[in-house]
C-alpha atoms as a PDB file:
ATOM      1  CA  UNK A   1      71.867  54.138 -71.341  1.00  0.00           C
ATOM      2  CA  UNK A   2      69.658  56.472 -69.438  1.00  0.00           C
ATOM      3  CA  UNK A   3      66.990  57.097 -71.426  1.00  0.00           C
ATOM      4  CA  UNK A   4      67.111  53.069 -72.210  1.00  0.00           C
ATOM      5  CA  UNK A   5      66.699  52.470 -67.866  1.00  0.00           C
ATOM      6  CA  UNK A   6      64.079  54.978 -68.265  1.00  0.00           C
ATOM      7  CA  UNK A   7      62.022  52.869 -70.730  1.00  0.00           C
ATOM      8  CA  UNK A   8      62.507  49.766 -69.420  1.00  0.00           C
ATOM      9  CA  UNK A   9      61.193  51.329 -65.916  1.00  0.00           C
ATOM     10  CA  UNK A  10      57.888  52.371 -67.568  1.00  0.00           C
ATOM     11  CA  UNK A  11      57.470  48.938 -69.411  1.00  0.00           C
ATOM     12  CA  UNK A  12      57.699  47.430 -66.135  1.00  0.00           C
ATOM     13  CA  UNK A  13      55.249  49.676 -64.241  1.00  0.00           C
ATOM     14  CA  UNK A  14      52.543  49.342 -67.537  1.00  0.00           C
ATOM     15  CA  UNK A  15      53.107  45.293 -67.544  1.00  0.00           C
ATOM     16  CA  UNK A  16      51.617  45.540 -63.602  1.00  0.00           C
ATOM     17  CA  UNK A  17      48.434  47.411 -64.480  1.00  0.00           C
ATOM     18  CA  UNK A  18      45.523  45.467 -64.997  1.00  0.00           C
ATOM     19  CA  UNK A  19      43.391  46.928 -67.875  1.00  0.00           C
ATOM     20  CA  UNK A  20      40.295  47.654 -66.599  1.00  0.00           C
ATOM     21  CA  UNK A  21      37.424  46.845 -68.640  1.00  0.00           C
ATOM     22  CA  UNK A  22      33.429  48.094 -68.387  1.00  0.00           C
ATOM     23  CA  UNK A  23      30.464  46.376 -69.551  1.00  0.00           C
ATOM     24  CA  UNK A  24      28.065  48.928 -70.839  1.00  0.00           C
ATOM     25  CA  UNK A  25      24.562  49.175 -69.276  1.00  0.00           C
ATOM     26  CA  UNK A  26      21.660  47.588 -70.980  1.00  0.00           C
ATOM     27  CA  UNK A  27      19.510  50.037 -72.990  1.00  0.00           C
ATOM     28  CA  UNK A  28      15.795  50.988 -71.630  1.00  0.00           C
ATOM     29  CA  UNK A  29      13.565  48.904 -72.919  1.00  0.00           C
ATOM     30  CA  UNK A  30      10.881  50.897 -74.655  1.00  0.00           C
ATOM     31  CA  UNK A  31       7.586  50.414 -73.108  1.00  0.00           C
ATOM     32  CA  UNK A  32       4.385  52.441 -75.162  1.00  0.00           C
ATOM     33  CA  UNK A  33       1.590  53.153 -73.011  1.00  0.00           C
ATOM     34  CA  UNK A  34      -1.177  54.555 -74.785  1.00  0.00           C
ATOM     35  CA  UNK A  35      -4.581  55.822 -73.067  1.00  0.00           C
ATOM     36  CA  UNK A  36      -7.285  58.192 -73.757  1.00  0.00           C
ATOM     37  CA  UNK A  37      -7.748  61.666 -72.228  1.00  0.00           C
ATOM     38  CA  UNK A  38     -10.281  60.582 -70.313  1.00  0.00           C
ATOM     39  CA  UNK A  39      -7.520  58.710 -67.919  1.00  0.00           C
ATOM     40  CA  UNK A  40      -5.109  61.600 -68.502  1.00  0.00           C
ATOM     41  CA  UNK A  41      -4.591  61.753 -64.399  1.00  0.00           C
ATOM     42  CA  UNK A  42      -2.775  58.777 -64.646  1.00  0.00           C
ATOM     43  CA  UNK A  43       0.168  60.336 -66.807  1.00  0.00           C
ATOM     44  CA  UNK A  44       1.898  61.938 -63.589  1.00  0.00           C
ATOM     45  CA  UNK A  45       1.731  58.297 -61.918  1.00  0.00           C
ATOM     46  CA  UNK A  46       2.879  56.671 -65.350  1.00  0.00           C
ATOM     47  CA  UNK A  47       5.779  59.265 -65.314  1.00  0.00           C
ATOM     48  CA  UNK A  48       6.767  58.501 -61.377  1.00  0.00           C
ATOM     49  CA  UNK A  49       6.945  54.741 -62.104  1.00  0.00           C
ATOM     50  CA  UNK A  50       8.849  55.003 -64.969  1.00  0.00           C
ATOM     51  CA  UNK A  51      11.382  57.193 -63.009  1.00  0.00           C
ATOM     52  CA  UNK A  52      11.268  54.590 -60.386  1.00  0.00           C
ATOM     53  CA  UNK A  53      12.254  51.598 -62.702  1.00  0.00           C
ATOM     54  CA  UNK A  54      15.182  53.157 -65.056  1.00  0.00           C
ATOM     55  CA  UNK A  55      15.485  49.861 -66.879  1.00  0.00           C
ATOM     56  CA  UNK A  56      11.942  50.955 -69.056  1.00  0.00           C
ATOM     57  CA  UNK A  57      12.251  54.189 -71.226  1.00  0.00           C
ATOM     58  CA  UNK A  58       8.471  54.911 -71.371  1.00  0.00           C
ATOM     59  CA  UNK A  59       6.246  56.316 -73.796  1.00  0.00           C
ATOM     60  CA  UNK A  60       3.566  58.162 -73.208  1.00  0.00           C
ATOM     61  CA  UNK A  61       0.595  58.299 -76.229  1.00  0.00           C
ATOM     62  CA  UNK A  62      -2.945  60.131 -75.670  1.00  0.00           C
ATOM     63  CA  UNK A  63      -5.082  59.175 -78.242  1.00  0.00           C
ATOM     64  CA  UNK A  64      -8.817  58.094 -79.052  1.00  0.00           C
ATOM     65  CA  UNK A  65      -9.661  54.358 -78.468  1.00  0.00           C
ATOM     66  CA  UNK A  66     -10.965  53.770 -82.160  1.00  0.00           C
ATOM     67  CA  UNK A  67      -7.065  54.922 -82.955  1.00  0.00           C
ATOM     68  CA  UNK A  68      -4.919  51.794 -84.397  1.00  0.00           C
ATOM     69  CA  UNK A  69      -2.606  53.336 -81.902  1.00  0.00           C
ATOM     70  CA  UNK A  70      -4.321  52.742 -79.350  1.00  0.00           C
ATOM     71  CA  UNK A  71      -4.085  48.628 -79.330  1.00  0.00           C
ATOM     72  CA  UNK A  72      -0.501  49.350 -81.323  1.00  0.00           C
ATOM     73  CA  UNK A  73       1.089  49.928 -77.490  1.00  0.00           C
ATOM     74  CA  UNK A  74       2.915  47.438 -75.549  1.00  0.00           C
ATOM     75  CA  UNK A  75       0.066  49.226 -72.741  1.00  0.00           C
ATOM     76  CA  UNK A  76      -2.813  50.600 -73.116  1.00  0.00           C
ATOM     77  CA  UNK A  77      -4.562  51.807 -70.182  1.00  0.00           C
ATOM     78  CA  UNK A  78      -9.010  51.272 -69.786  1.00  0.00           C
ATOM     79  CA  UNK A  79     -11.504  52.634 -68.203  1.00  0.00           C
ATOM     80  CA  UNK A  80     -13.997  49.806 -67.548  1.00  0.00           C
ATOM     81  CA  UNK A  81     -14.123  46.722 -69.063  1.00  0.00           C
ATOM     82  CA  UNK A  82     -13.166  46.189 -72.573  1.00  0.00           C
ATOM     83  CA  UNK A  83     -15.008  45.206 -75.357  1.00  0.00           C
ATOM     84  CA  UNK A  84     -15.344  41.844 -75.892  1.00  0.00           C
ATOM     85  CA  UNK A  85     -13.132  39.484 -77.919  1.00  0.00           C
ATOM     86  CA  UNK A  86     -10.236  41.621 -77.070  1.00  0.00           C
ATOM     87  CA  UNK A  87      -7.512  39.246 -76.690  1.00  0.00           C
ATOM     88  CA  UNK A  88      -4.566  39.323 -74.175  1.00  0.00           C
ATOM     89  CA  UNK A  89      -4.134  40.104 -70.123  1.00  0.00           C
ATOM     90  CA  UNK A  90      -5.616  42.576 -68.538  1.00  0.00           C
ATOM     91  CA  UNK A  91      -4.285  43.744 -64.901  1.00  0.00           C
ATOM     92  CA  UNK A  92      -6.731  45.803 -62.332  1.00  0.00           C
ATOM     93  CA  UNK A  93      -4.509  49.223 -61.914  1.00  0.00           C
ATOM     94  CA  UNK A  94      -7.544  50.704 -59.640  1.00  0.00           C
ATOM     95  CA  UNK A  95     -10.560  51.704 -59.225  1.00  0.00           C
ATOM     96  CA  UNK A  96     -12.792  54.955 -60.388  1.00  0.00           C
ATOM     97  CA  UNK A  97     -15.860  55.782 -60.574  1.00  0.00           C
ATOM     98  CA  UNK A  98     -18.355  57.663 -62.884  1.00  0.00           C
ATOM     99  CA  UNK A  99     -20.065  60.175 -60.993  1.00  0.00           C
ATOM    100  CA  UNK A 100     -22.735  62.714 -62.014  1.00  0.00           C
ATOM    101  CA  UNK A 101     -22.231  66.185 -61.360  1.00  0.00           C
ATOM    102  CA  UNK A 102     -24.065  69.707 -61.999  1.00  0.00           C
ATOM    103  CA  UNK A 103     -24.054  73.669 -62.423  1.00  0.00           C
ATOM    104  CA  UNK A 104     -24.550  75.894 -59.597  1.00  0.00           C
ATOM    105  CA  UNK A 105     -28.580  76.783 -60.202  1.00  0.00           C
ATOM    106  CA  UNK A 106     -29.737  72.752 -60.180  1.00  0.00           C
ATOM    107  CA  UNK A 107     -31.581  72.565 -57.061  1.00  0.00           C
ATOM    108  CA  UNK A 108     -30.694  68.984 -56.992  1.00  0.00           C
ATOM    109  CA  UNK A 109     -28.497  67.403 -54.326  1.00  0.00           C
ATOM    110  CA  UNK A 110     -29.443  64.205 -55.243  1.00  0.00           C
ATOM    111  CA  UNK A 111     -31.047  62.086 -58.303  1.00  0.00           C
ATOM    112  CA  UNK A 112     -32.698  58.928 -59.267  1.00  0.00           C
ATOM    113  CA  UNK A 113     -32.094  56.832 -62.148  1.00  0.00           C
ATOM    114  CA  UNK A 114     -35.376  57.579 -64.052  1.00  0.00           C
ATOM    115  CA  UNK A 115     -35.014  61.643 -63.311  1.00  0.00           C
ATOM    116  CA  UNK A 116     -31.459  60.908 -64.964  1.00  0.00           C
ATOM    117  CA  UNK A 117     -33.213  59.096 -68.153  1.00  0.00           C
ATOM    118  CA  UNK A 118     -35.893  61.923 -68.395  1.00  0.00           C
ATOM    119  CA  UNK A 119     -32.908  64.367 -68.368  1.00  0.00           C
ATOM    120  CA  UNK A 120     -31.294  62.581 -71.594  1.00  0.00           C
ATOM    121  CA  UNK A 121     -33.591  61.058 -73.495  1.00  0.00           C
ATOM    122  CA  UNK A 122     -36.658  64.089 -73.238  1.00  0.00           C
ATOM    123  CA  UNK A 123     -36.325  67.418 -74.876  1.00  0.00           C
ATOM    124  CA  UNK A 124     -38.552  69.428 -73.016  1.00  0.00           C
ATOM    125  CA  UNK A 125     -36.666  69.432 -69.861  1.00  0.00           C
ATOM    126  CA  UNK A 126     -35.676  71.856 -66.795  1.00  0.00           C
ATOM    127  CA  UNK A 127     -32.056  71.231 -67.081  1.00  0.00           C
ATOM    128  CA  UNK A 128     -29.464  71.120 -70.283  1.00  0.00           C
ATOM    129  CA  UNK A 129     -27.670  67.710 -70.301  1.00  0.00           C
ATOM    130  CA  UNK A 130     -24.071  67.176 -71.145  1.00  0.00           C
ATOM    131  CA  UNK A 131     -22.677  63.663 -72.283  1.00  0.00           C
ATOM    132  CA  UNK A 132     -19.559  62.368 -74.947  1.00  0.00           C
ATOM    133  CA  UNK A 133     -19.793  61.751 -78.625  1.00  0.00           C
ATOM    134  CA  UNK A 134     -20.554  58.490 -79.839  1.00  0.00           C
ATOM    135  CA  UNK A 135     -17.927  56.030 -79.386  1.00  0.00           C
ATOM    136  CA  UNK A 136     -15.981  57.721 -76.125  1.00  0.00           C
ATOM    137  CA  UNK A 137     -15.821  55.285 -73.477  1.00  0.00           C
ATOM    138  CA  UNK A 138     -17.340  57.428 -70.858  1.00  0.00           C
ATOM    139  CA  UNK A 139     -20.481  57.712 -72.968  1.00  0.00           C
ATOM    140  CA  UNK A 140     -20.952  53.606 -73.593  1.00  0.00           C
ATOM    141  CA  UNK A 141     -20.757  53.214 -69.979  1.00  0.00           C
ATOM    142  CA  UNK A 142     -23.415  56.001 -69.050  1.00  0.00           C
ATOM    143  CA  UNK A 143     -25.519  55.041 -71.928  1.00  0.00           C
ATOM    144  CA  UNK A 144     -25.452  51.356 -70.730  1.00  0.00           C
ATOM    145  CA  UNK A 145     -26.351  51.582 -67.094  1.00  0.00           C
ATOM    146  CA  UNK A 146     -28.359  54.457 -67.236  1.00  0.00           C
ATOM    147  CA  UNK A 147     -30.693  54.737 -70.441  1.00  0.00           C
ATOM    148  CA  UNK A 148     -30.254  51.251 -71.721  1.00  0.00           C
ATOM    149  CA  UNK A 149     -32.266  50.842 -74.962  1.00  0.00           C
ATOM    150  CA  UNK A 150     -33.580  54.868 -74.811  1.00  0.00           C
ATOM    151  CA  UNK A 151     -32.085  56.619 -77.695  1.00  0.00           C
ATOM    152  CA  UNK A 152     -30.233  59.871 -76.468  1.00  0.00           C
ATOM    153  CA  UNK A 153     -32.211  63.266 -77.063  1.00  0.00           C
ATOM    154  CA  UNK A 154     -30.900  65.168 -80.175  1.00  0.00           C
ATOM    155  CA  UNK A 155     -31.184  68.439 -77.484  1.00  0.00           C
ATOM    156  CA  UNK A 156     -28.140  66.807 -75.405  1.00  0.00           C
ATOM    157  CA  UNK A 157     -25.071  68.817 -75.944  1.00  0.00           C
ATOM    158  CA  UNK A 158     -21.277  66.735 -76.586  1.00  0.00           C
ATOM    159  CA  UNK A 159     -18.411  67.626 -74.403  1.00  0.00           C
ATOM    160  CA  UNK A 160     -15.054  66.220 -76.276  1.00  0.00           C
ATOM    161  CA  UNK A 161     -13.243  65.220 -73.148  1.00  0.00           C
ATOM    162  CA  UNK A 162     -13.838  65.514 -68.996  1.00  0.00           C
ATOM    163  CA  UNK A 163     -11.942  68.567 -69.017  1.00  0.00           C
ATOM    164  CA  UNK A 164     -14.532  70.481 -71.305  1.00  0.00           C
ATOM    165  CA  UNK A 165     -17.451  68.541 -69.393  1.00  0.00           C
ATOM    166  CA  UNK A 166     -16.490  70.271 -66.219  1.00  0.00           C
ATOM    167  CA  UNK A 167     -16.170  73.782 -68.270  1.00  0.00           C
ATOM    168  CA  UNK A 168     -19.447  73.479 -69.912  1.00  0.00           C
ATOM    169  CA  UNK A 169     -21.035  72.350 -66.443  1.00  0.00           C
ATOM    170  CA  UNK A 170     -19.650  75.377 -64.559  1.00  0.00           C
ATOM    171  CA  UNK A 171     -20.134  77.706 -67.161  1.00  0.00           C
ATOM    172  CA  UNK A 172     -23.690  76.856 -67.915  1.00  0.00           C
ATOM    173  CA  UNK A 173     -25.736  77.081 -64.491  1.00  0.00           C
ATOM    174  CA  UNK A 174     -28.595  74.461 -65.235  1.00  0.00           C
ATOM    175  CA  UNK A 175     -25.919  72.252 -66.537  1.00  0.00           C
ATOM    176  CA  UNK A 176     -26.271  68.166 -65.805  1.00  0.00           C
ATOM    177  CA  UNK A 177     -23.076  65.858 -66.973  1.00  0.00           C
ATOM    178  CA  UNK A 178     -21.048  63.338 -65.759  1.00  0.00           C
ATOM    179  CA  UNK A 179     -16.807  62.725 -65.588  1.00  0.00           C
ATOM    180  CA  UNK A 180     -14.610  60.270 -63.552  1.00  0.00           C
ATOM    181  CA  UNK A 181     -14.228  60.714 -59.748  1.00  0.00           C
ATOM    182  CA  UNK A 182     -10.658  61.457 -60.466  1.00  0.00           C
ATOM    183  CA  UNK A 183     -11.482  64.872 -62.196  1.00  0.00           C
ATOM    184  CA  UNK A 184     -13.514  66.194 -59.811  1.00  0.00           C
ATOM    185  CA  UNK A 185     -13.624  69.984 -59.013  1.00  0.00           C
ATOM    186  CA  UNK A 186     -14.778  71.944 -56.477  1.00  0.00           C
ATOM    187  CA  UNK A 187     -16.692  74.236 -58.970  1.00  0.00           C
ATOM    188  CA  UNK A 188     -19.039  71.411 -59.841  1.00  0.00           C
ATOM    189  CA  UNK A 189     -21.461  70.158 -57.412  1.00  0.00           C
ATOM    190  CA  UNK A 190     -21.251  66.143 -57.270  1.00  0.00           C
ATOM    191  CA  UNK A 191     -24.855  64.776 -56.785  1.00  0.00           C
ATOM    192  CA  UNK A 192     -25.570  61.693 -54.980  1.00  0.00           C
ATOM    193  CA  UNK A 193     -27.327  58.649 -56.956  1.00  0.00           C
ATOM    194  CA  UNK A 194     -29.409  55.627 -55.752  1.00  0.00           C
ATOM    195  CA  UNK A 195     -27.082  52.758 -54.394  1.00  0.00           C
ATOM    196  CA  UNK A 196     -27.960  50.674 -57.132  1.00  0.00           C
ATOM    197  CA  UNK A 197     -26.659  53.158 -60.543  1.00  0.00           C
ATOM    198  CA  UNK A 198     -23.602  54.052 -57.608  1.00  0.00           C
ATOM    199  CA  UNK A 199     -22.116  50.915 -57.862  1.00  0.00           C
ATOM    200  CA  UNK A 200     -22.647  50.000 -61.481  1.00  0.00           C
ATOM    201  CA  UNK A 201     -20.922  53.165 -62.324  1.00  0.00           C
ATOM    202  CA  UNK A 202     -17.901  52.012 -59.992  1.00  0.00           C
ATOM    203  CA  UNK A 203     -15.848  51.004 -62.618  1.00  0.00           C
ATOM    204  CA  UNK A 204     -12.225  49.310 -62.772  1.00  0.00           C
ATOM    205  CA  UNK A 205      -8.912  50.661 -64.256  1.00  0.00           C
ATOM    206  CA  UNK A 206      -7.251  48.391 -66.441  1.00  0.00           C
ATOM    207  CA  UNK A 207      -4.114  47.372 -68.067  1.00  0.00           C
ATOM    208  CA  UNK A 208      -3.946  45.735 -71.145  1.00  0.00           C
ATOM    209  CA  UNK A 209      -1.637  43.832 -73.280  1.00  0.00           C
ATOM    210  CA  UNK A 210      -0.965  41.606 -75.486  1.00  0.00           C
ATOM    211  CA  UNK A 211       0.273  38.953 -73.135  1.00  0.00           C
ATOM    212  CA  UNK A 212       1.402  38.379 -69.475  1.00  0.00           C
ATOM    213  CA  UNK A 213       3.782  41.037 -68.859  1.00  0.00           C
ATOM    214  CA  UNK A 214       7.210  39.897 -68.464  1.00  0.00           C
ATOM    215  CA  UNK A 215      11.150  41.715 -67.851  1.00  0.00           C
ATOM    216  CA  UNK A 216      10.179  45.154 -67.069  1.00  0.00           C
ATOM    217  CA  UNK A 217       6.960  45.942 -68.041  1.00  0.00           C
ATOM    218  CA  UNK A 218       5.533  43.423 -65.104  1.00  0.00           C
ATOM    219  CA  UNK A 219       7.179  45.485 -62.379  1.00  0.00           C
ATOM    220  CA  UNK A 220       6.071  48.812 -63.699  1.00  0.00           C
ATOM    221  CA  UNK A 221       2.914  47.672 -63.616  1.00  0.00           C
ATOM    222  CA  UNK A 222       3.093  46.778 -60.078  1.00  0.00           C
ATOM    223  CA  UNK A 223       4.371  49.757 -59.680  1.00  0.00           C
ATOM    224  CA  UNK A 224       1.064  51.050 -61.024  1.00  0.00           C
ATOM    225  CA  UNK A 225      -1.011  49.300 -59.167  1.00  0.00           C
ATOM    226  CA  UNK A 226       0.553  50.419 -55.571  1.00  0.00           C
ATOM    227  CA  UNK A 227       0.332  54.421 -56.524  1.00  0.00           C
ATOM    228  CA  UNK A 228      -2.885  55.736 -56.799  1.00  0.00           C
ATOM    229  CA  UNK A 229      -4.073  59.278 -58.437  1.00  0.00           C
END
């Protein structure tokens, strides 16, 4: 009879407990954000706001712009405005600008538009210019605004990213080039431009994709927009 009081006592007391139930958390939405290195200061602001909205597990992709990766991302992030016929939304992120810059032995502190042109599209010149290969985004906008329909000199040397521009321009004294505002060193003298090539080459950060962002892409890329490199 004891040990039958005994069961009946723990019967009772496990008929009174409510069975507590959980409902798992939603998983992370994948979000792909691809960009080119030439926006790469953006990845610590990408990682932030990512950190800030846990409901997105983002992924980060560096690549070239001609890669099918590239427009394969639920993001991808531009510098300047796209090329045309590119369909989908685009959302202003920022601000940058393209900024010319030079080695330590130019006895330049500033430069006009046409002493830029001679620079790039001459051979015999005073100083060794730097631009992009053919195709990098920093190059179509310099090309554009600055030597229009001027073929570039076959003497003009090709930095692969900004971060070897800046190399080649300290390393090589006489050295002319040109990178985003955002990658700016000290060890690079910045050189100021007429006001009308300054504010062509103040160019917009964008956000593409496919559609208007919805769920949790839109408020990352708020998030975006109110953190600045």
């Amino acid at each position: 009879m004891r040990k039958l009081h005994v069961l009946l006592i723990l019967i009772f007391v496990s008929s009174c407990t409510p069975f507590v139930t959980t409902t798992p958390r939603p998983s992370p939405q994948p979000v792909r954000v691809a960009y080119t290195a030439v926006l790469r200061p953006w990845v610590e602001i990408l990682n932030q706001c990512a950190l800030e909205h846990p409901e997105i597990a983002l992924i980060t992709i560096e690549t070239s712009n001609t890669d099918p990766k590239f427009m394969m991302a639920d993001v991808t992030l531009q510098f300047g405005e796209p090329p045309r016929g590119i369909p989908g939304y685009a959302a202003t992120l920022g601000q940058d600008e393209l900024v010319i810059i030079a080695g330590p032995s130019v006895g330049l502190k500033d430069i006009s538009t046409e002493q830029l042109k001679t620079f790039y599209t001459e051979s015999d010149t005073l100083y060794q210019a730097w631009s992009y290969p053919e195709g990098n985004e920093l190059r179509n906008i310099f090309d554009a605004v600055v030597l229009g329909d001027s073929p570039t000199s076959p003497f003009t040397l090709l930095a692969p990213n900004p971060e070897a521009m800046l190399e080649a321009i300290t390393t090589n004294s006489l050295a002319i080039g040109y990178v985003p505002q955002s990658w700016l060193t000290a060890e690079v003298s910045k050189l100021s431009t007429e006001d009308d090539l300054h504010t062509a080459l103040q160019l917009p950060i964008l956000a593409l994709t496919d559609a208007e962002p919805q769920e949790g892409i839109q408020p990352f890329l708020v998030c975006l927009q109110n953190t600045k490199p």
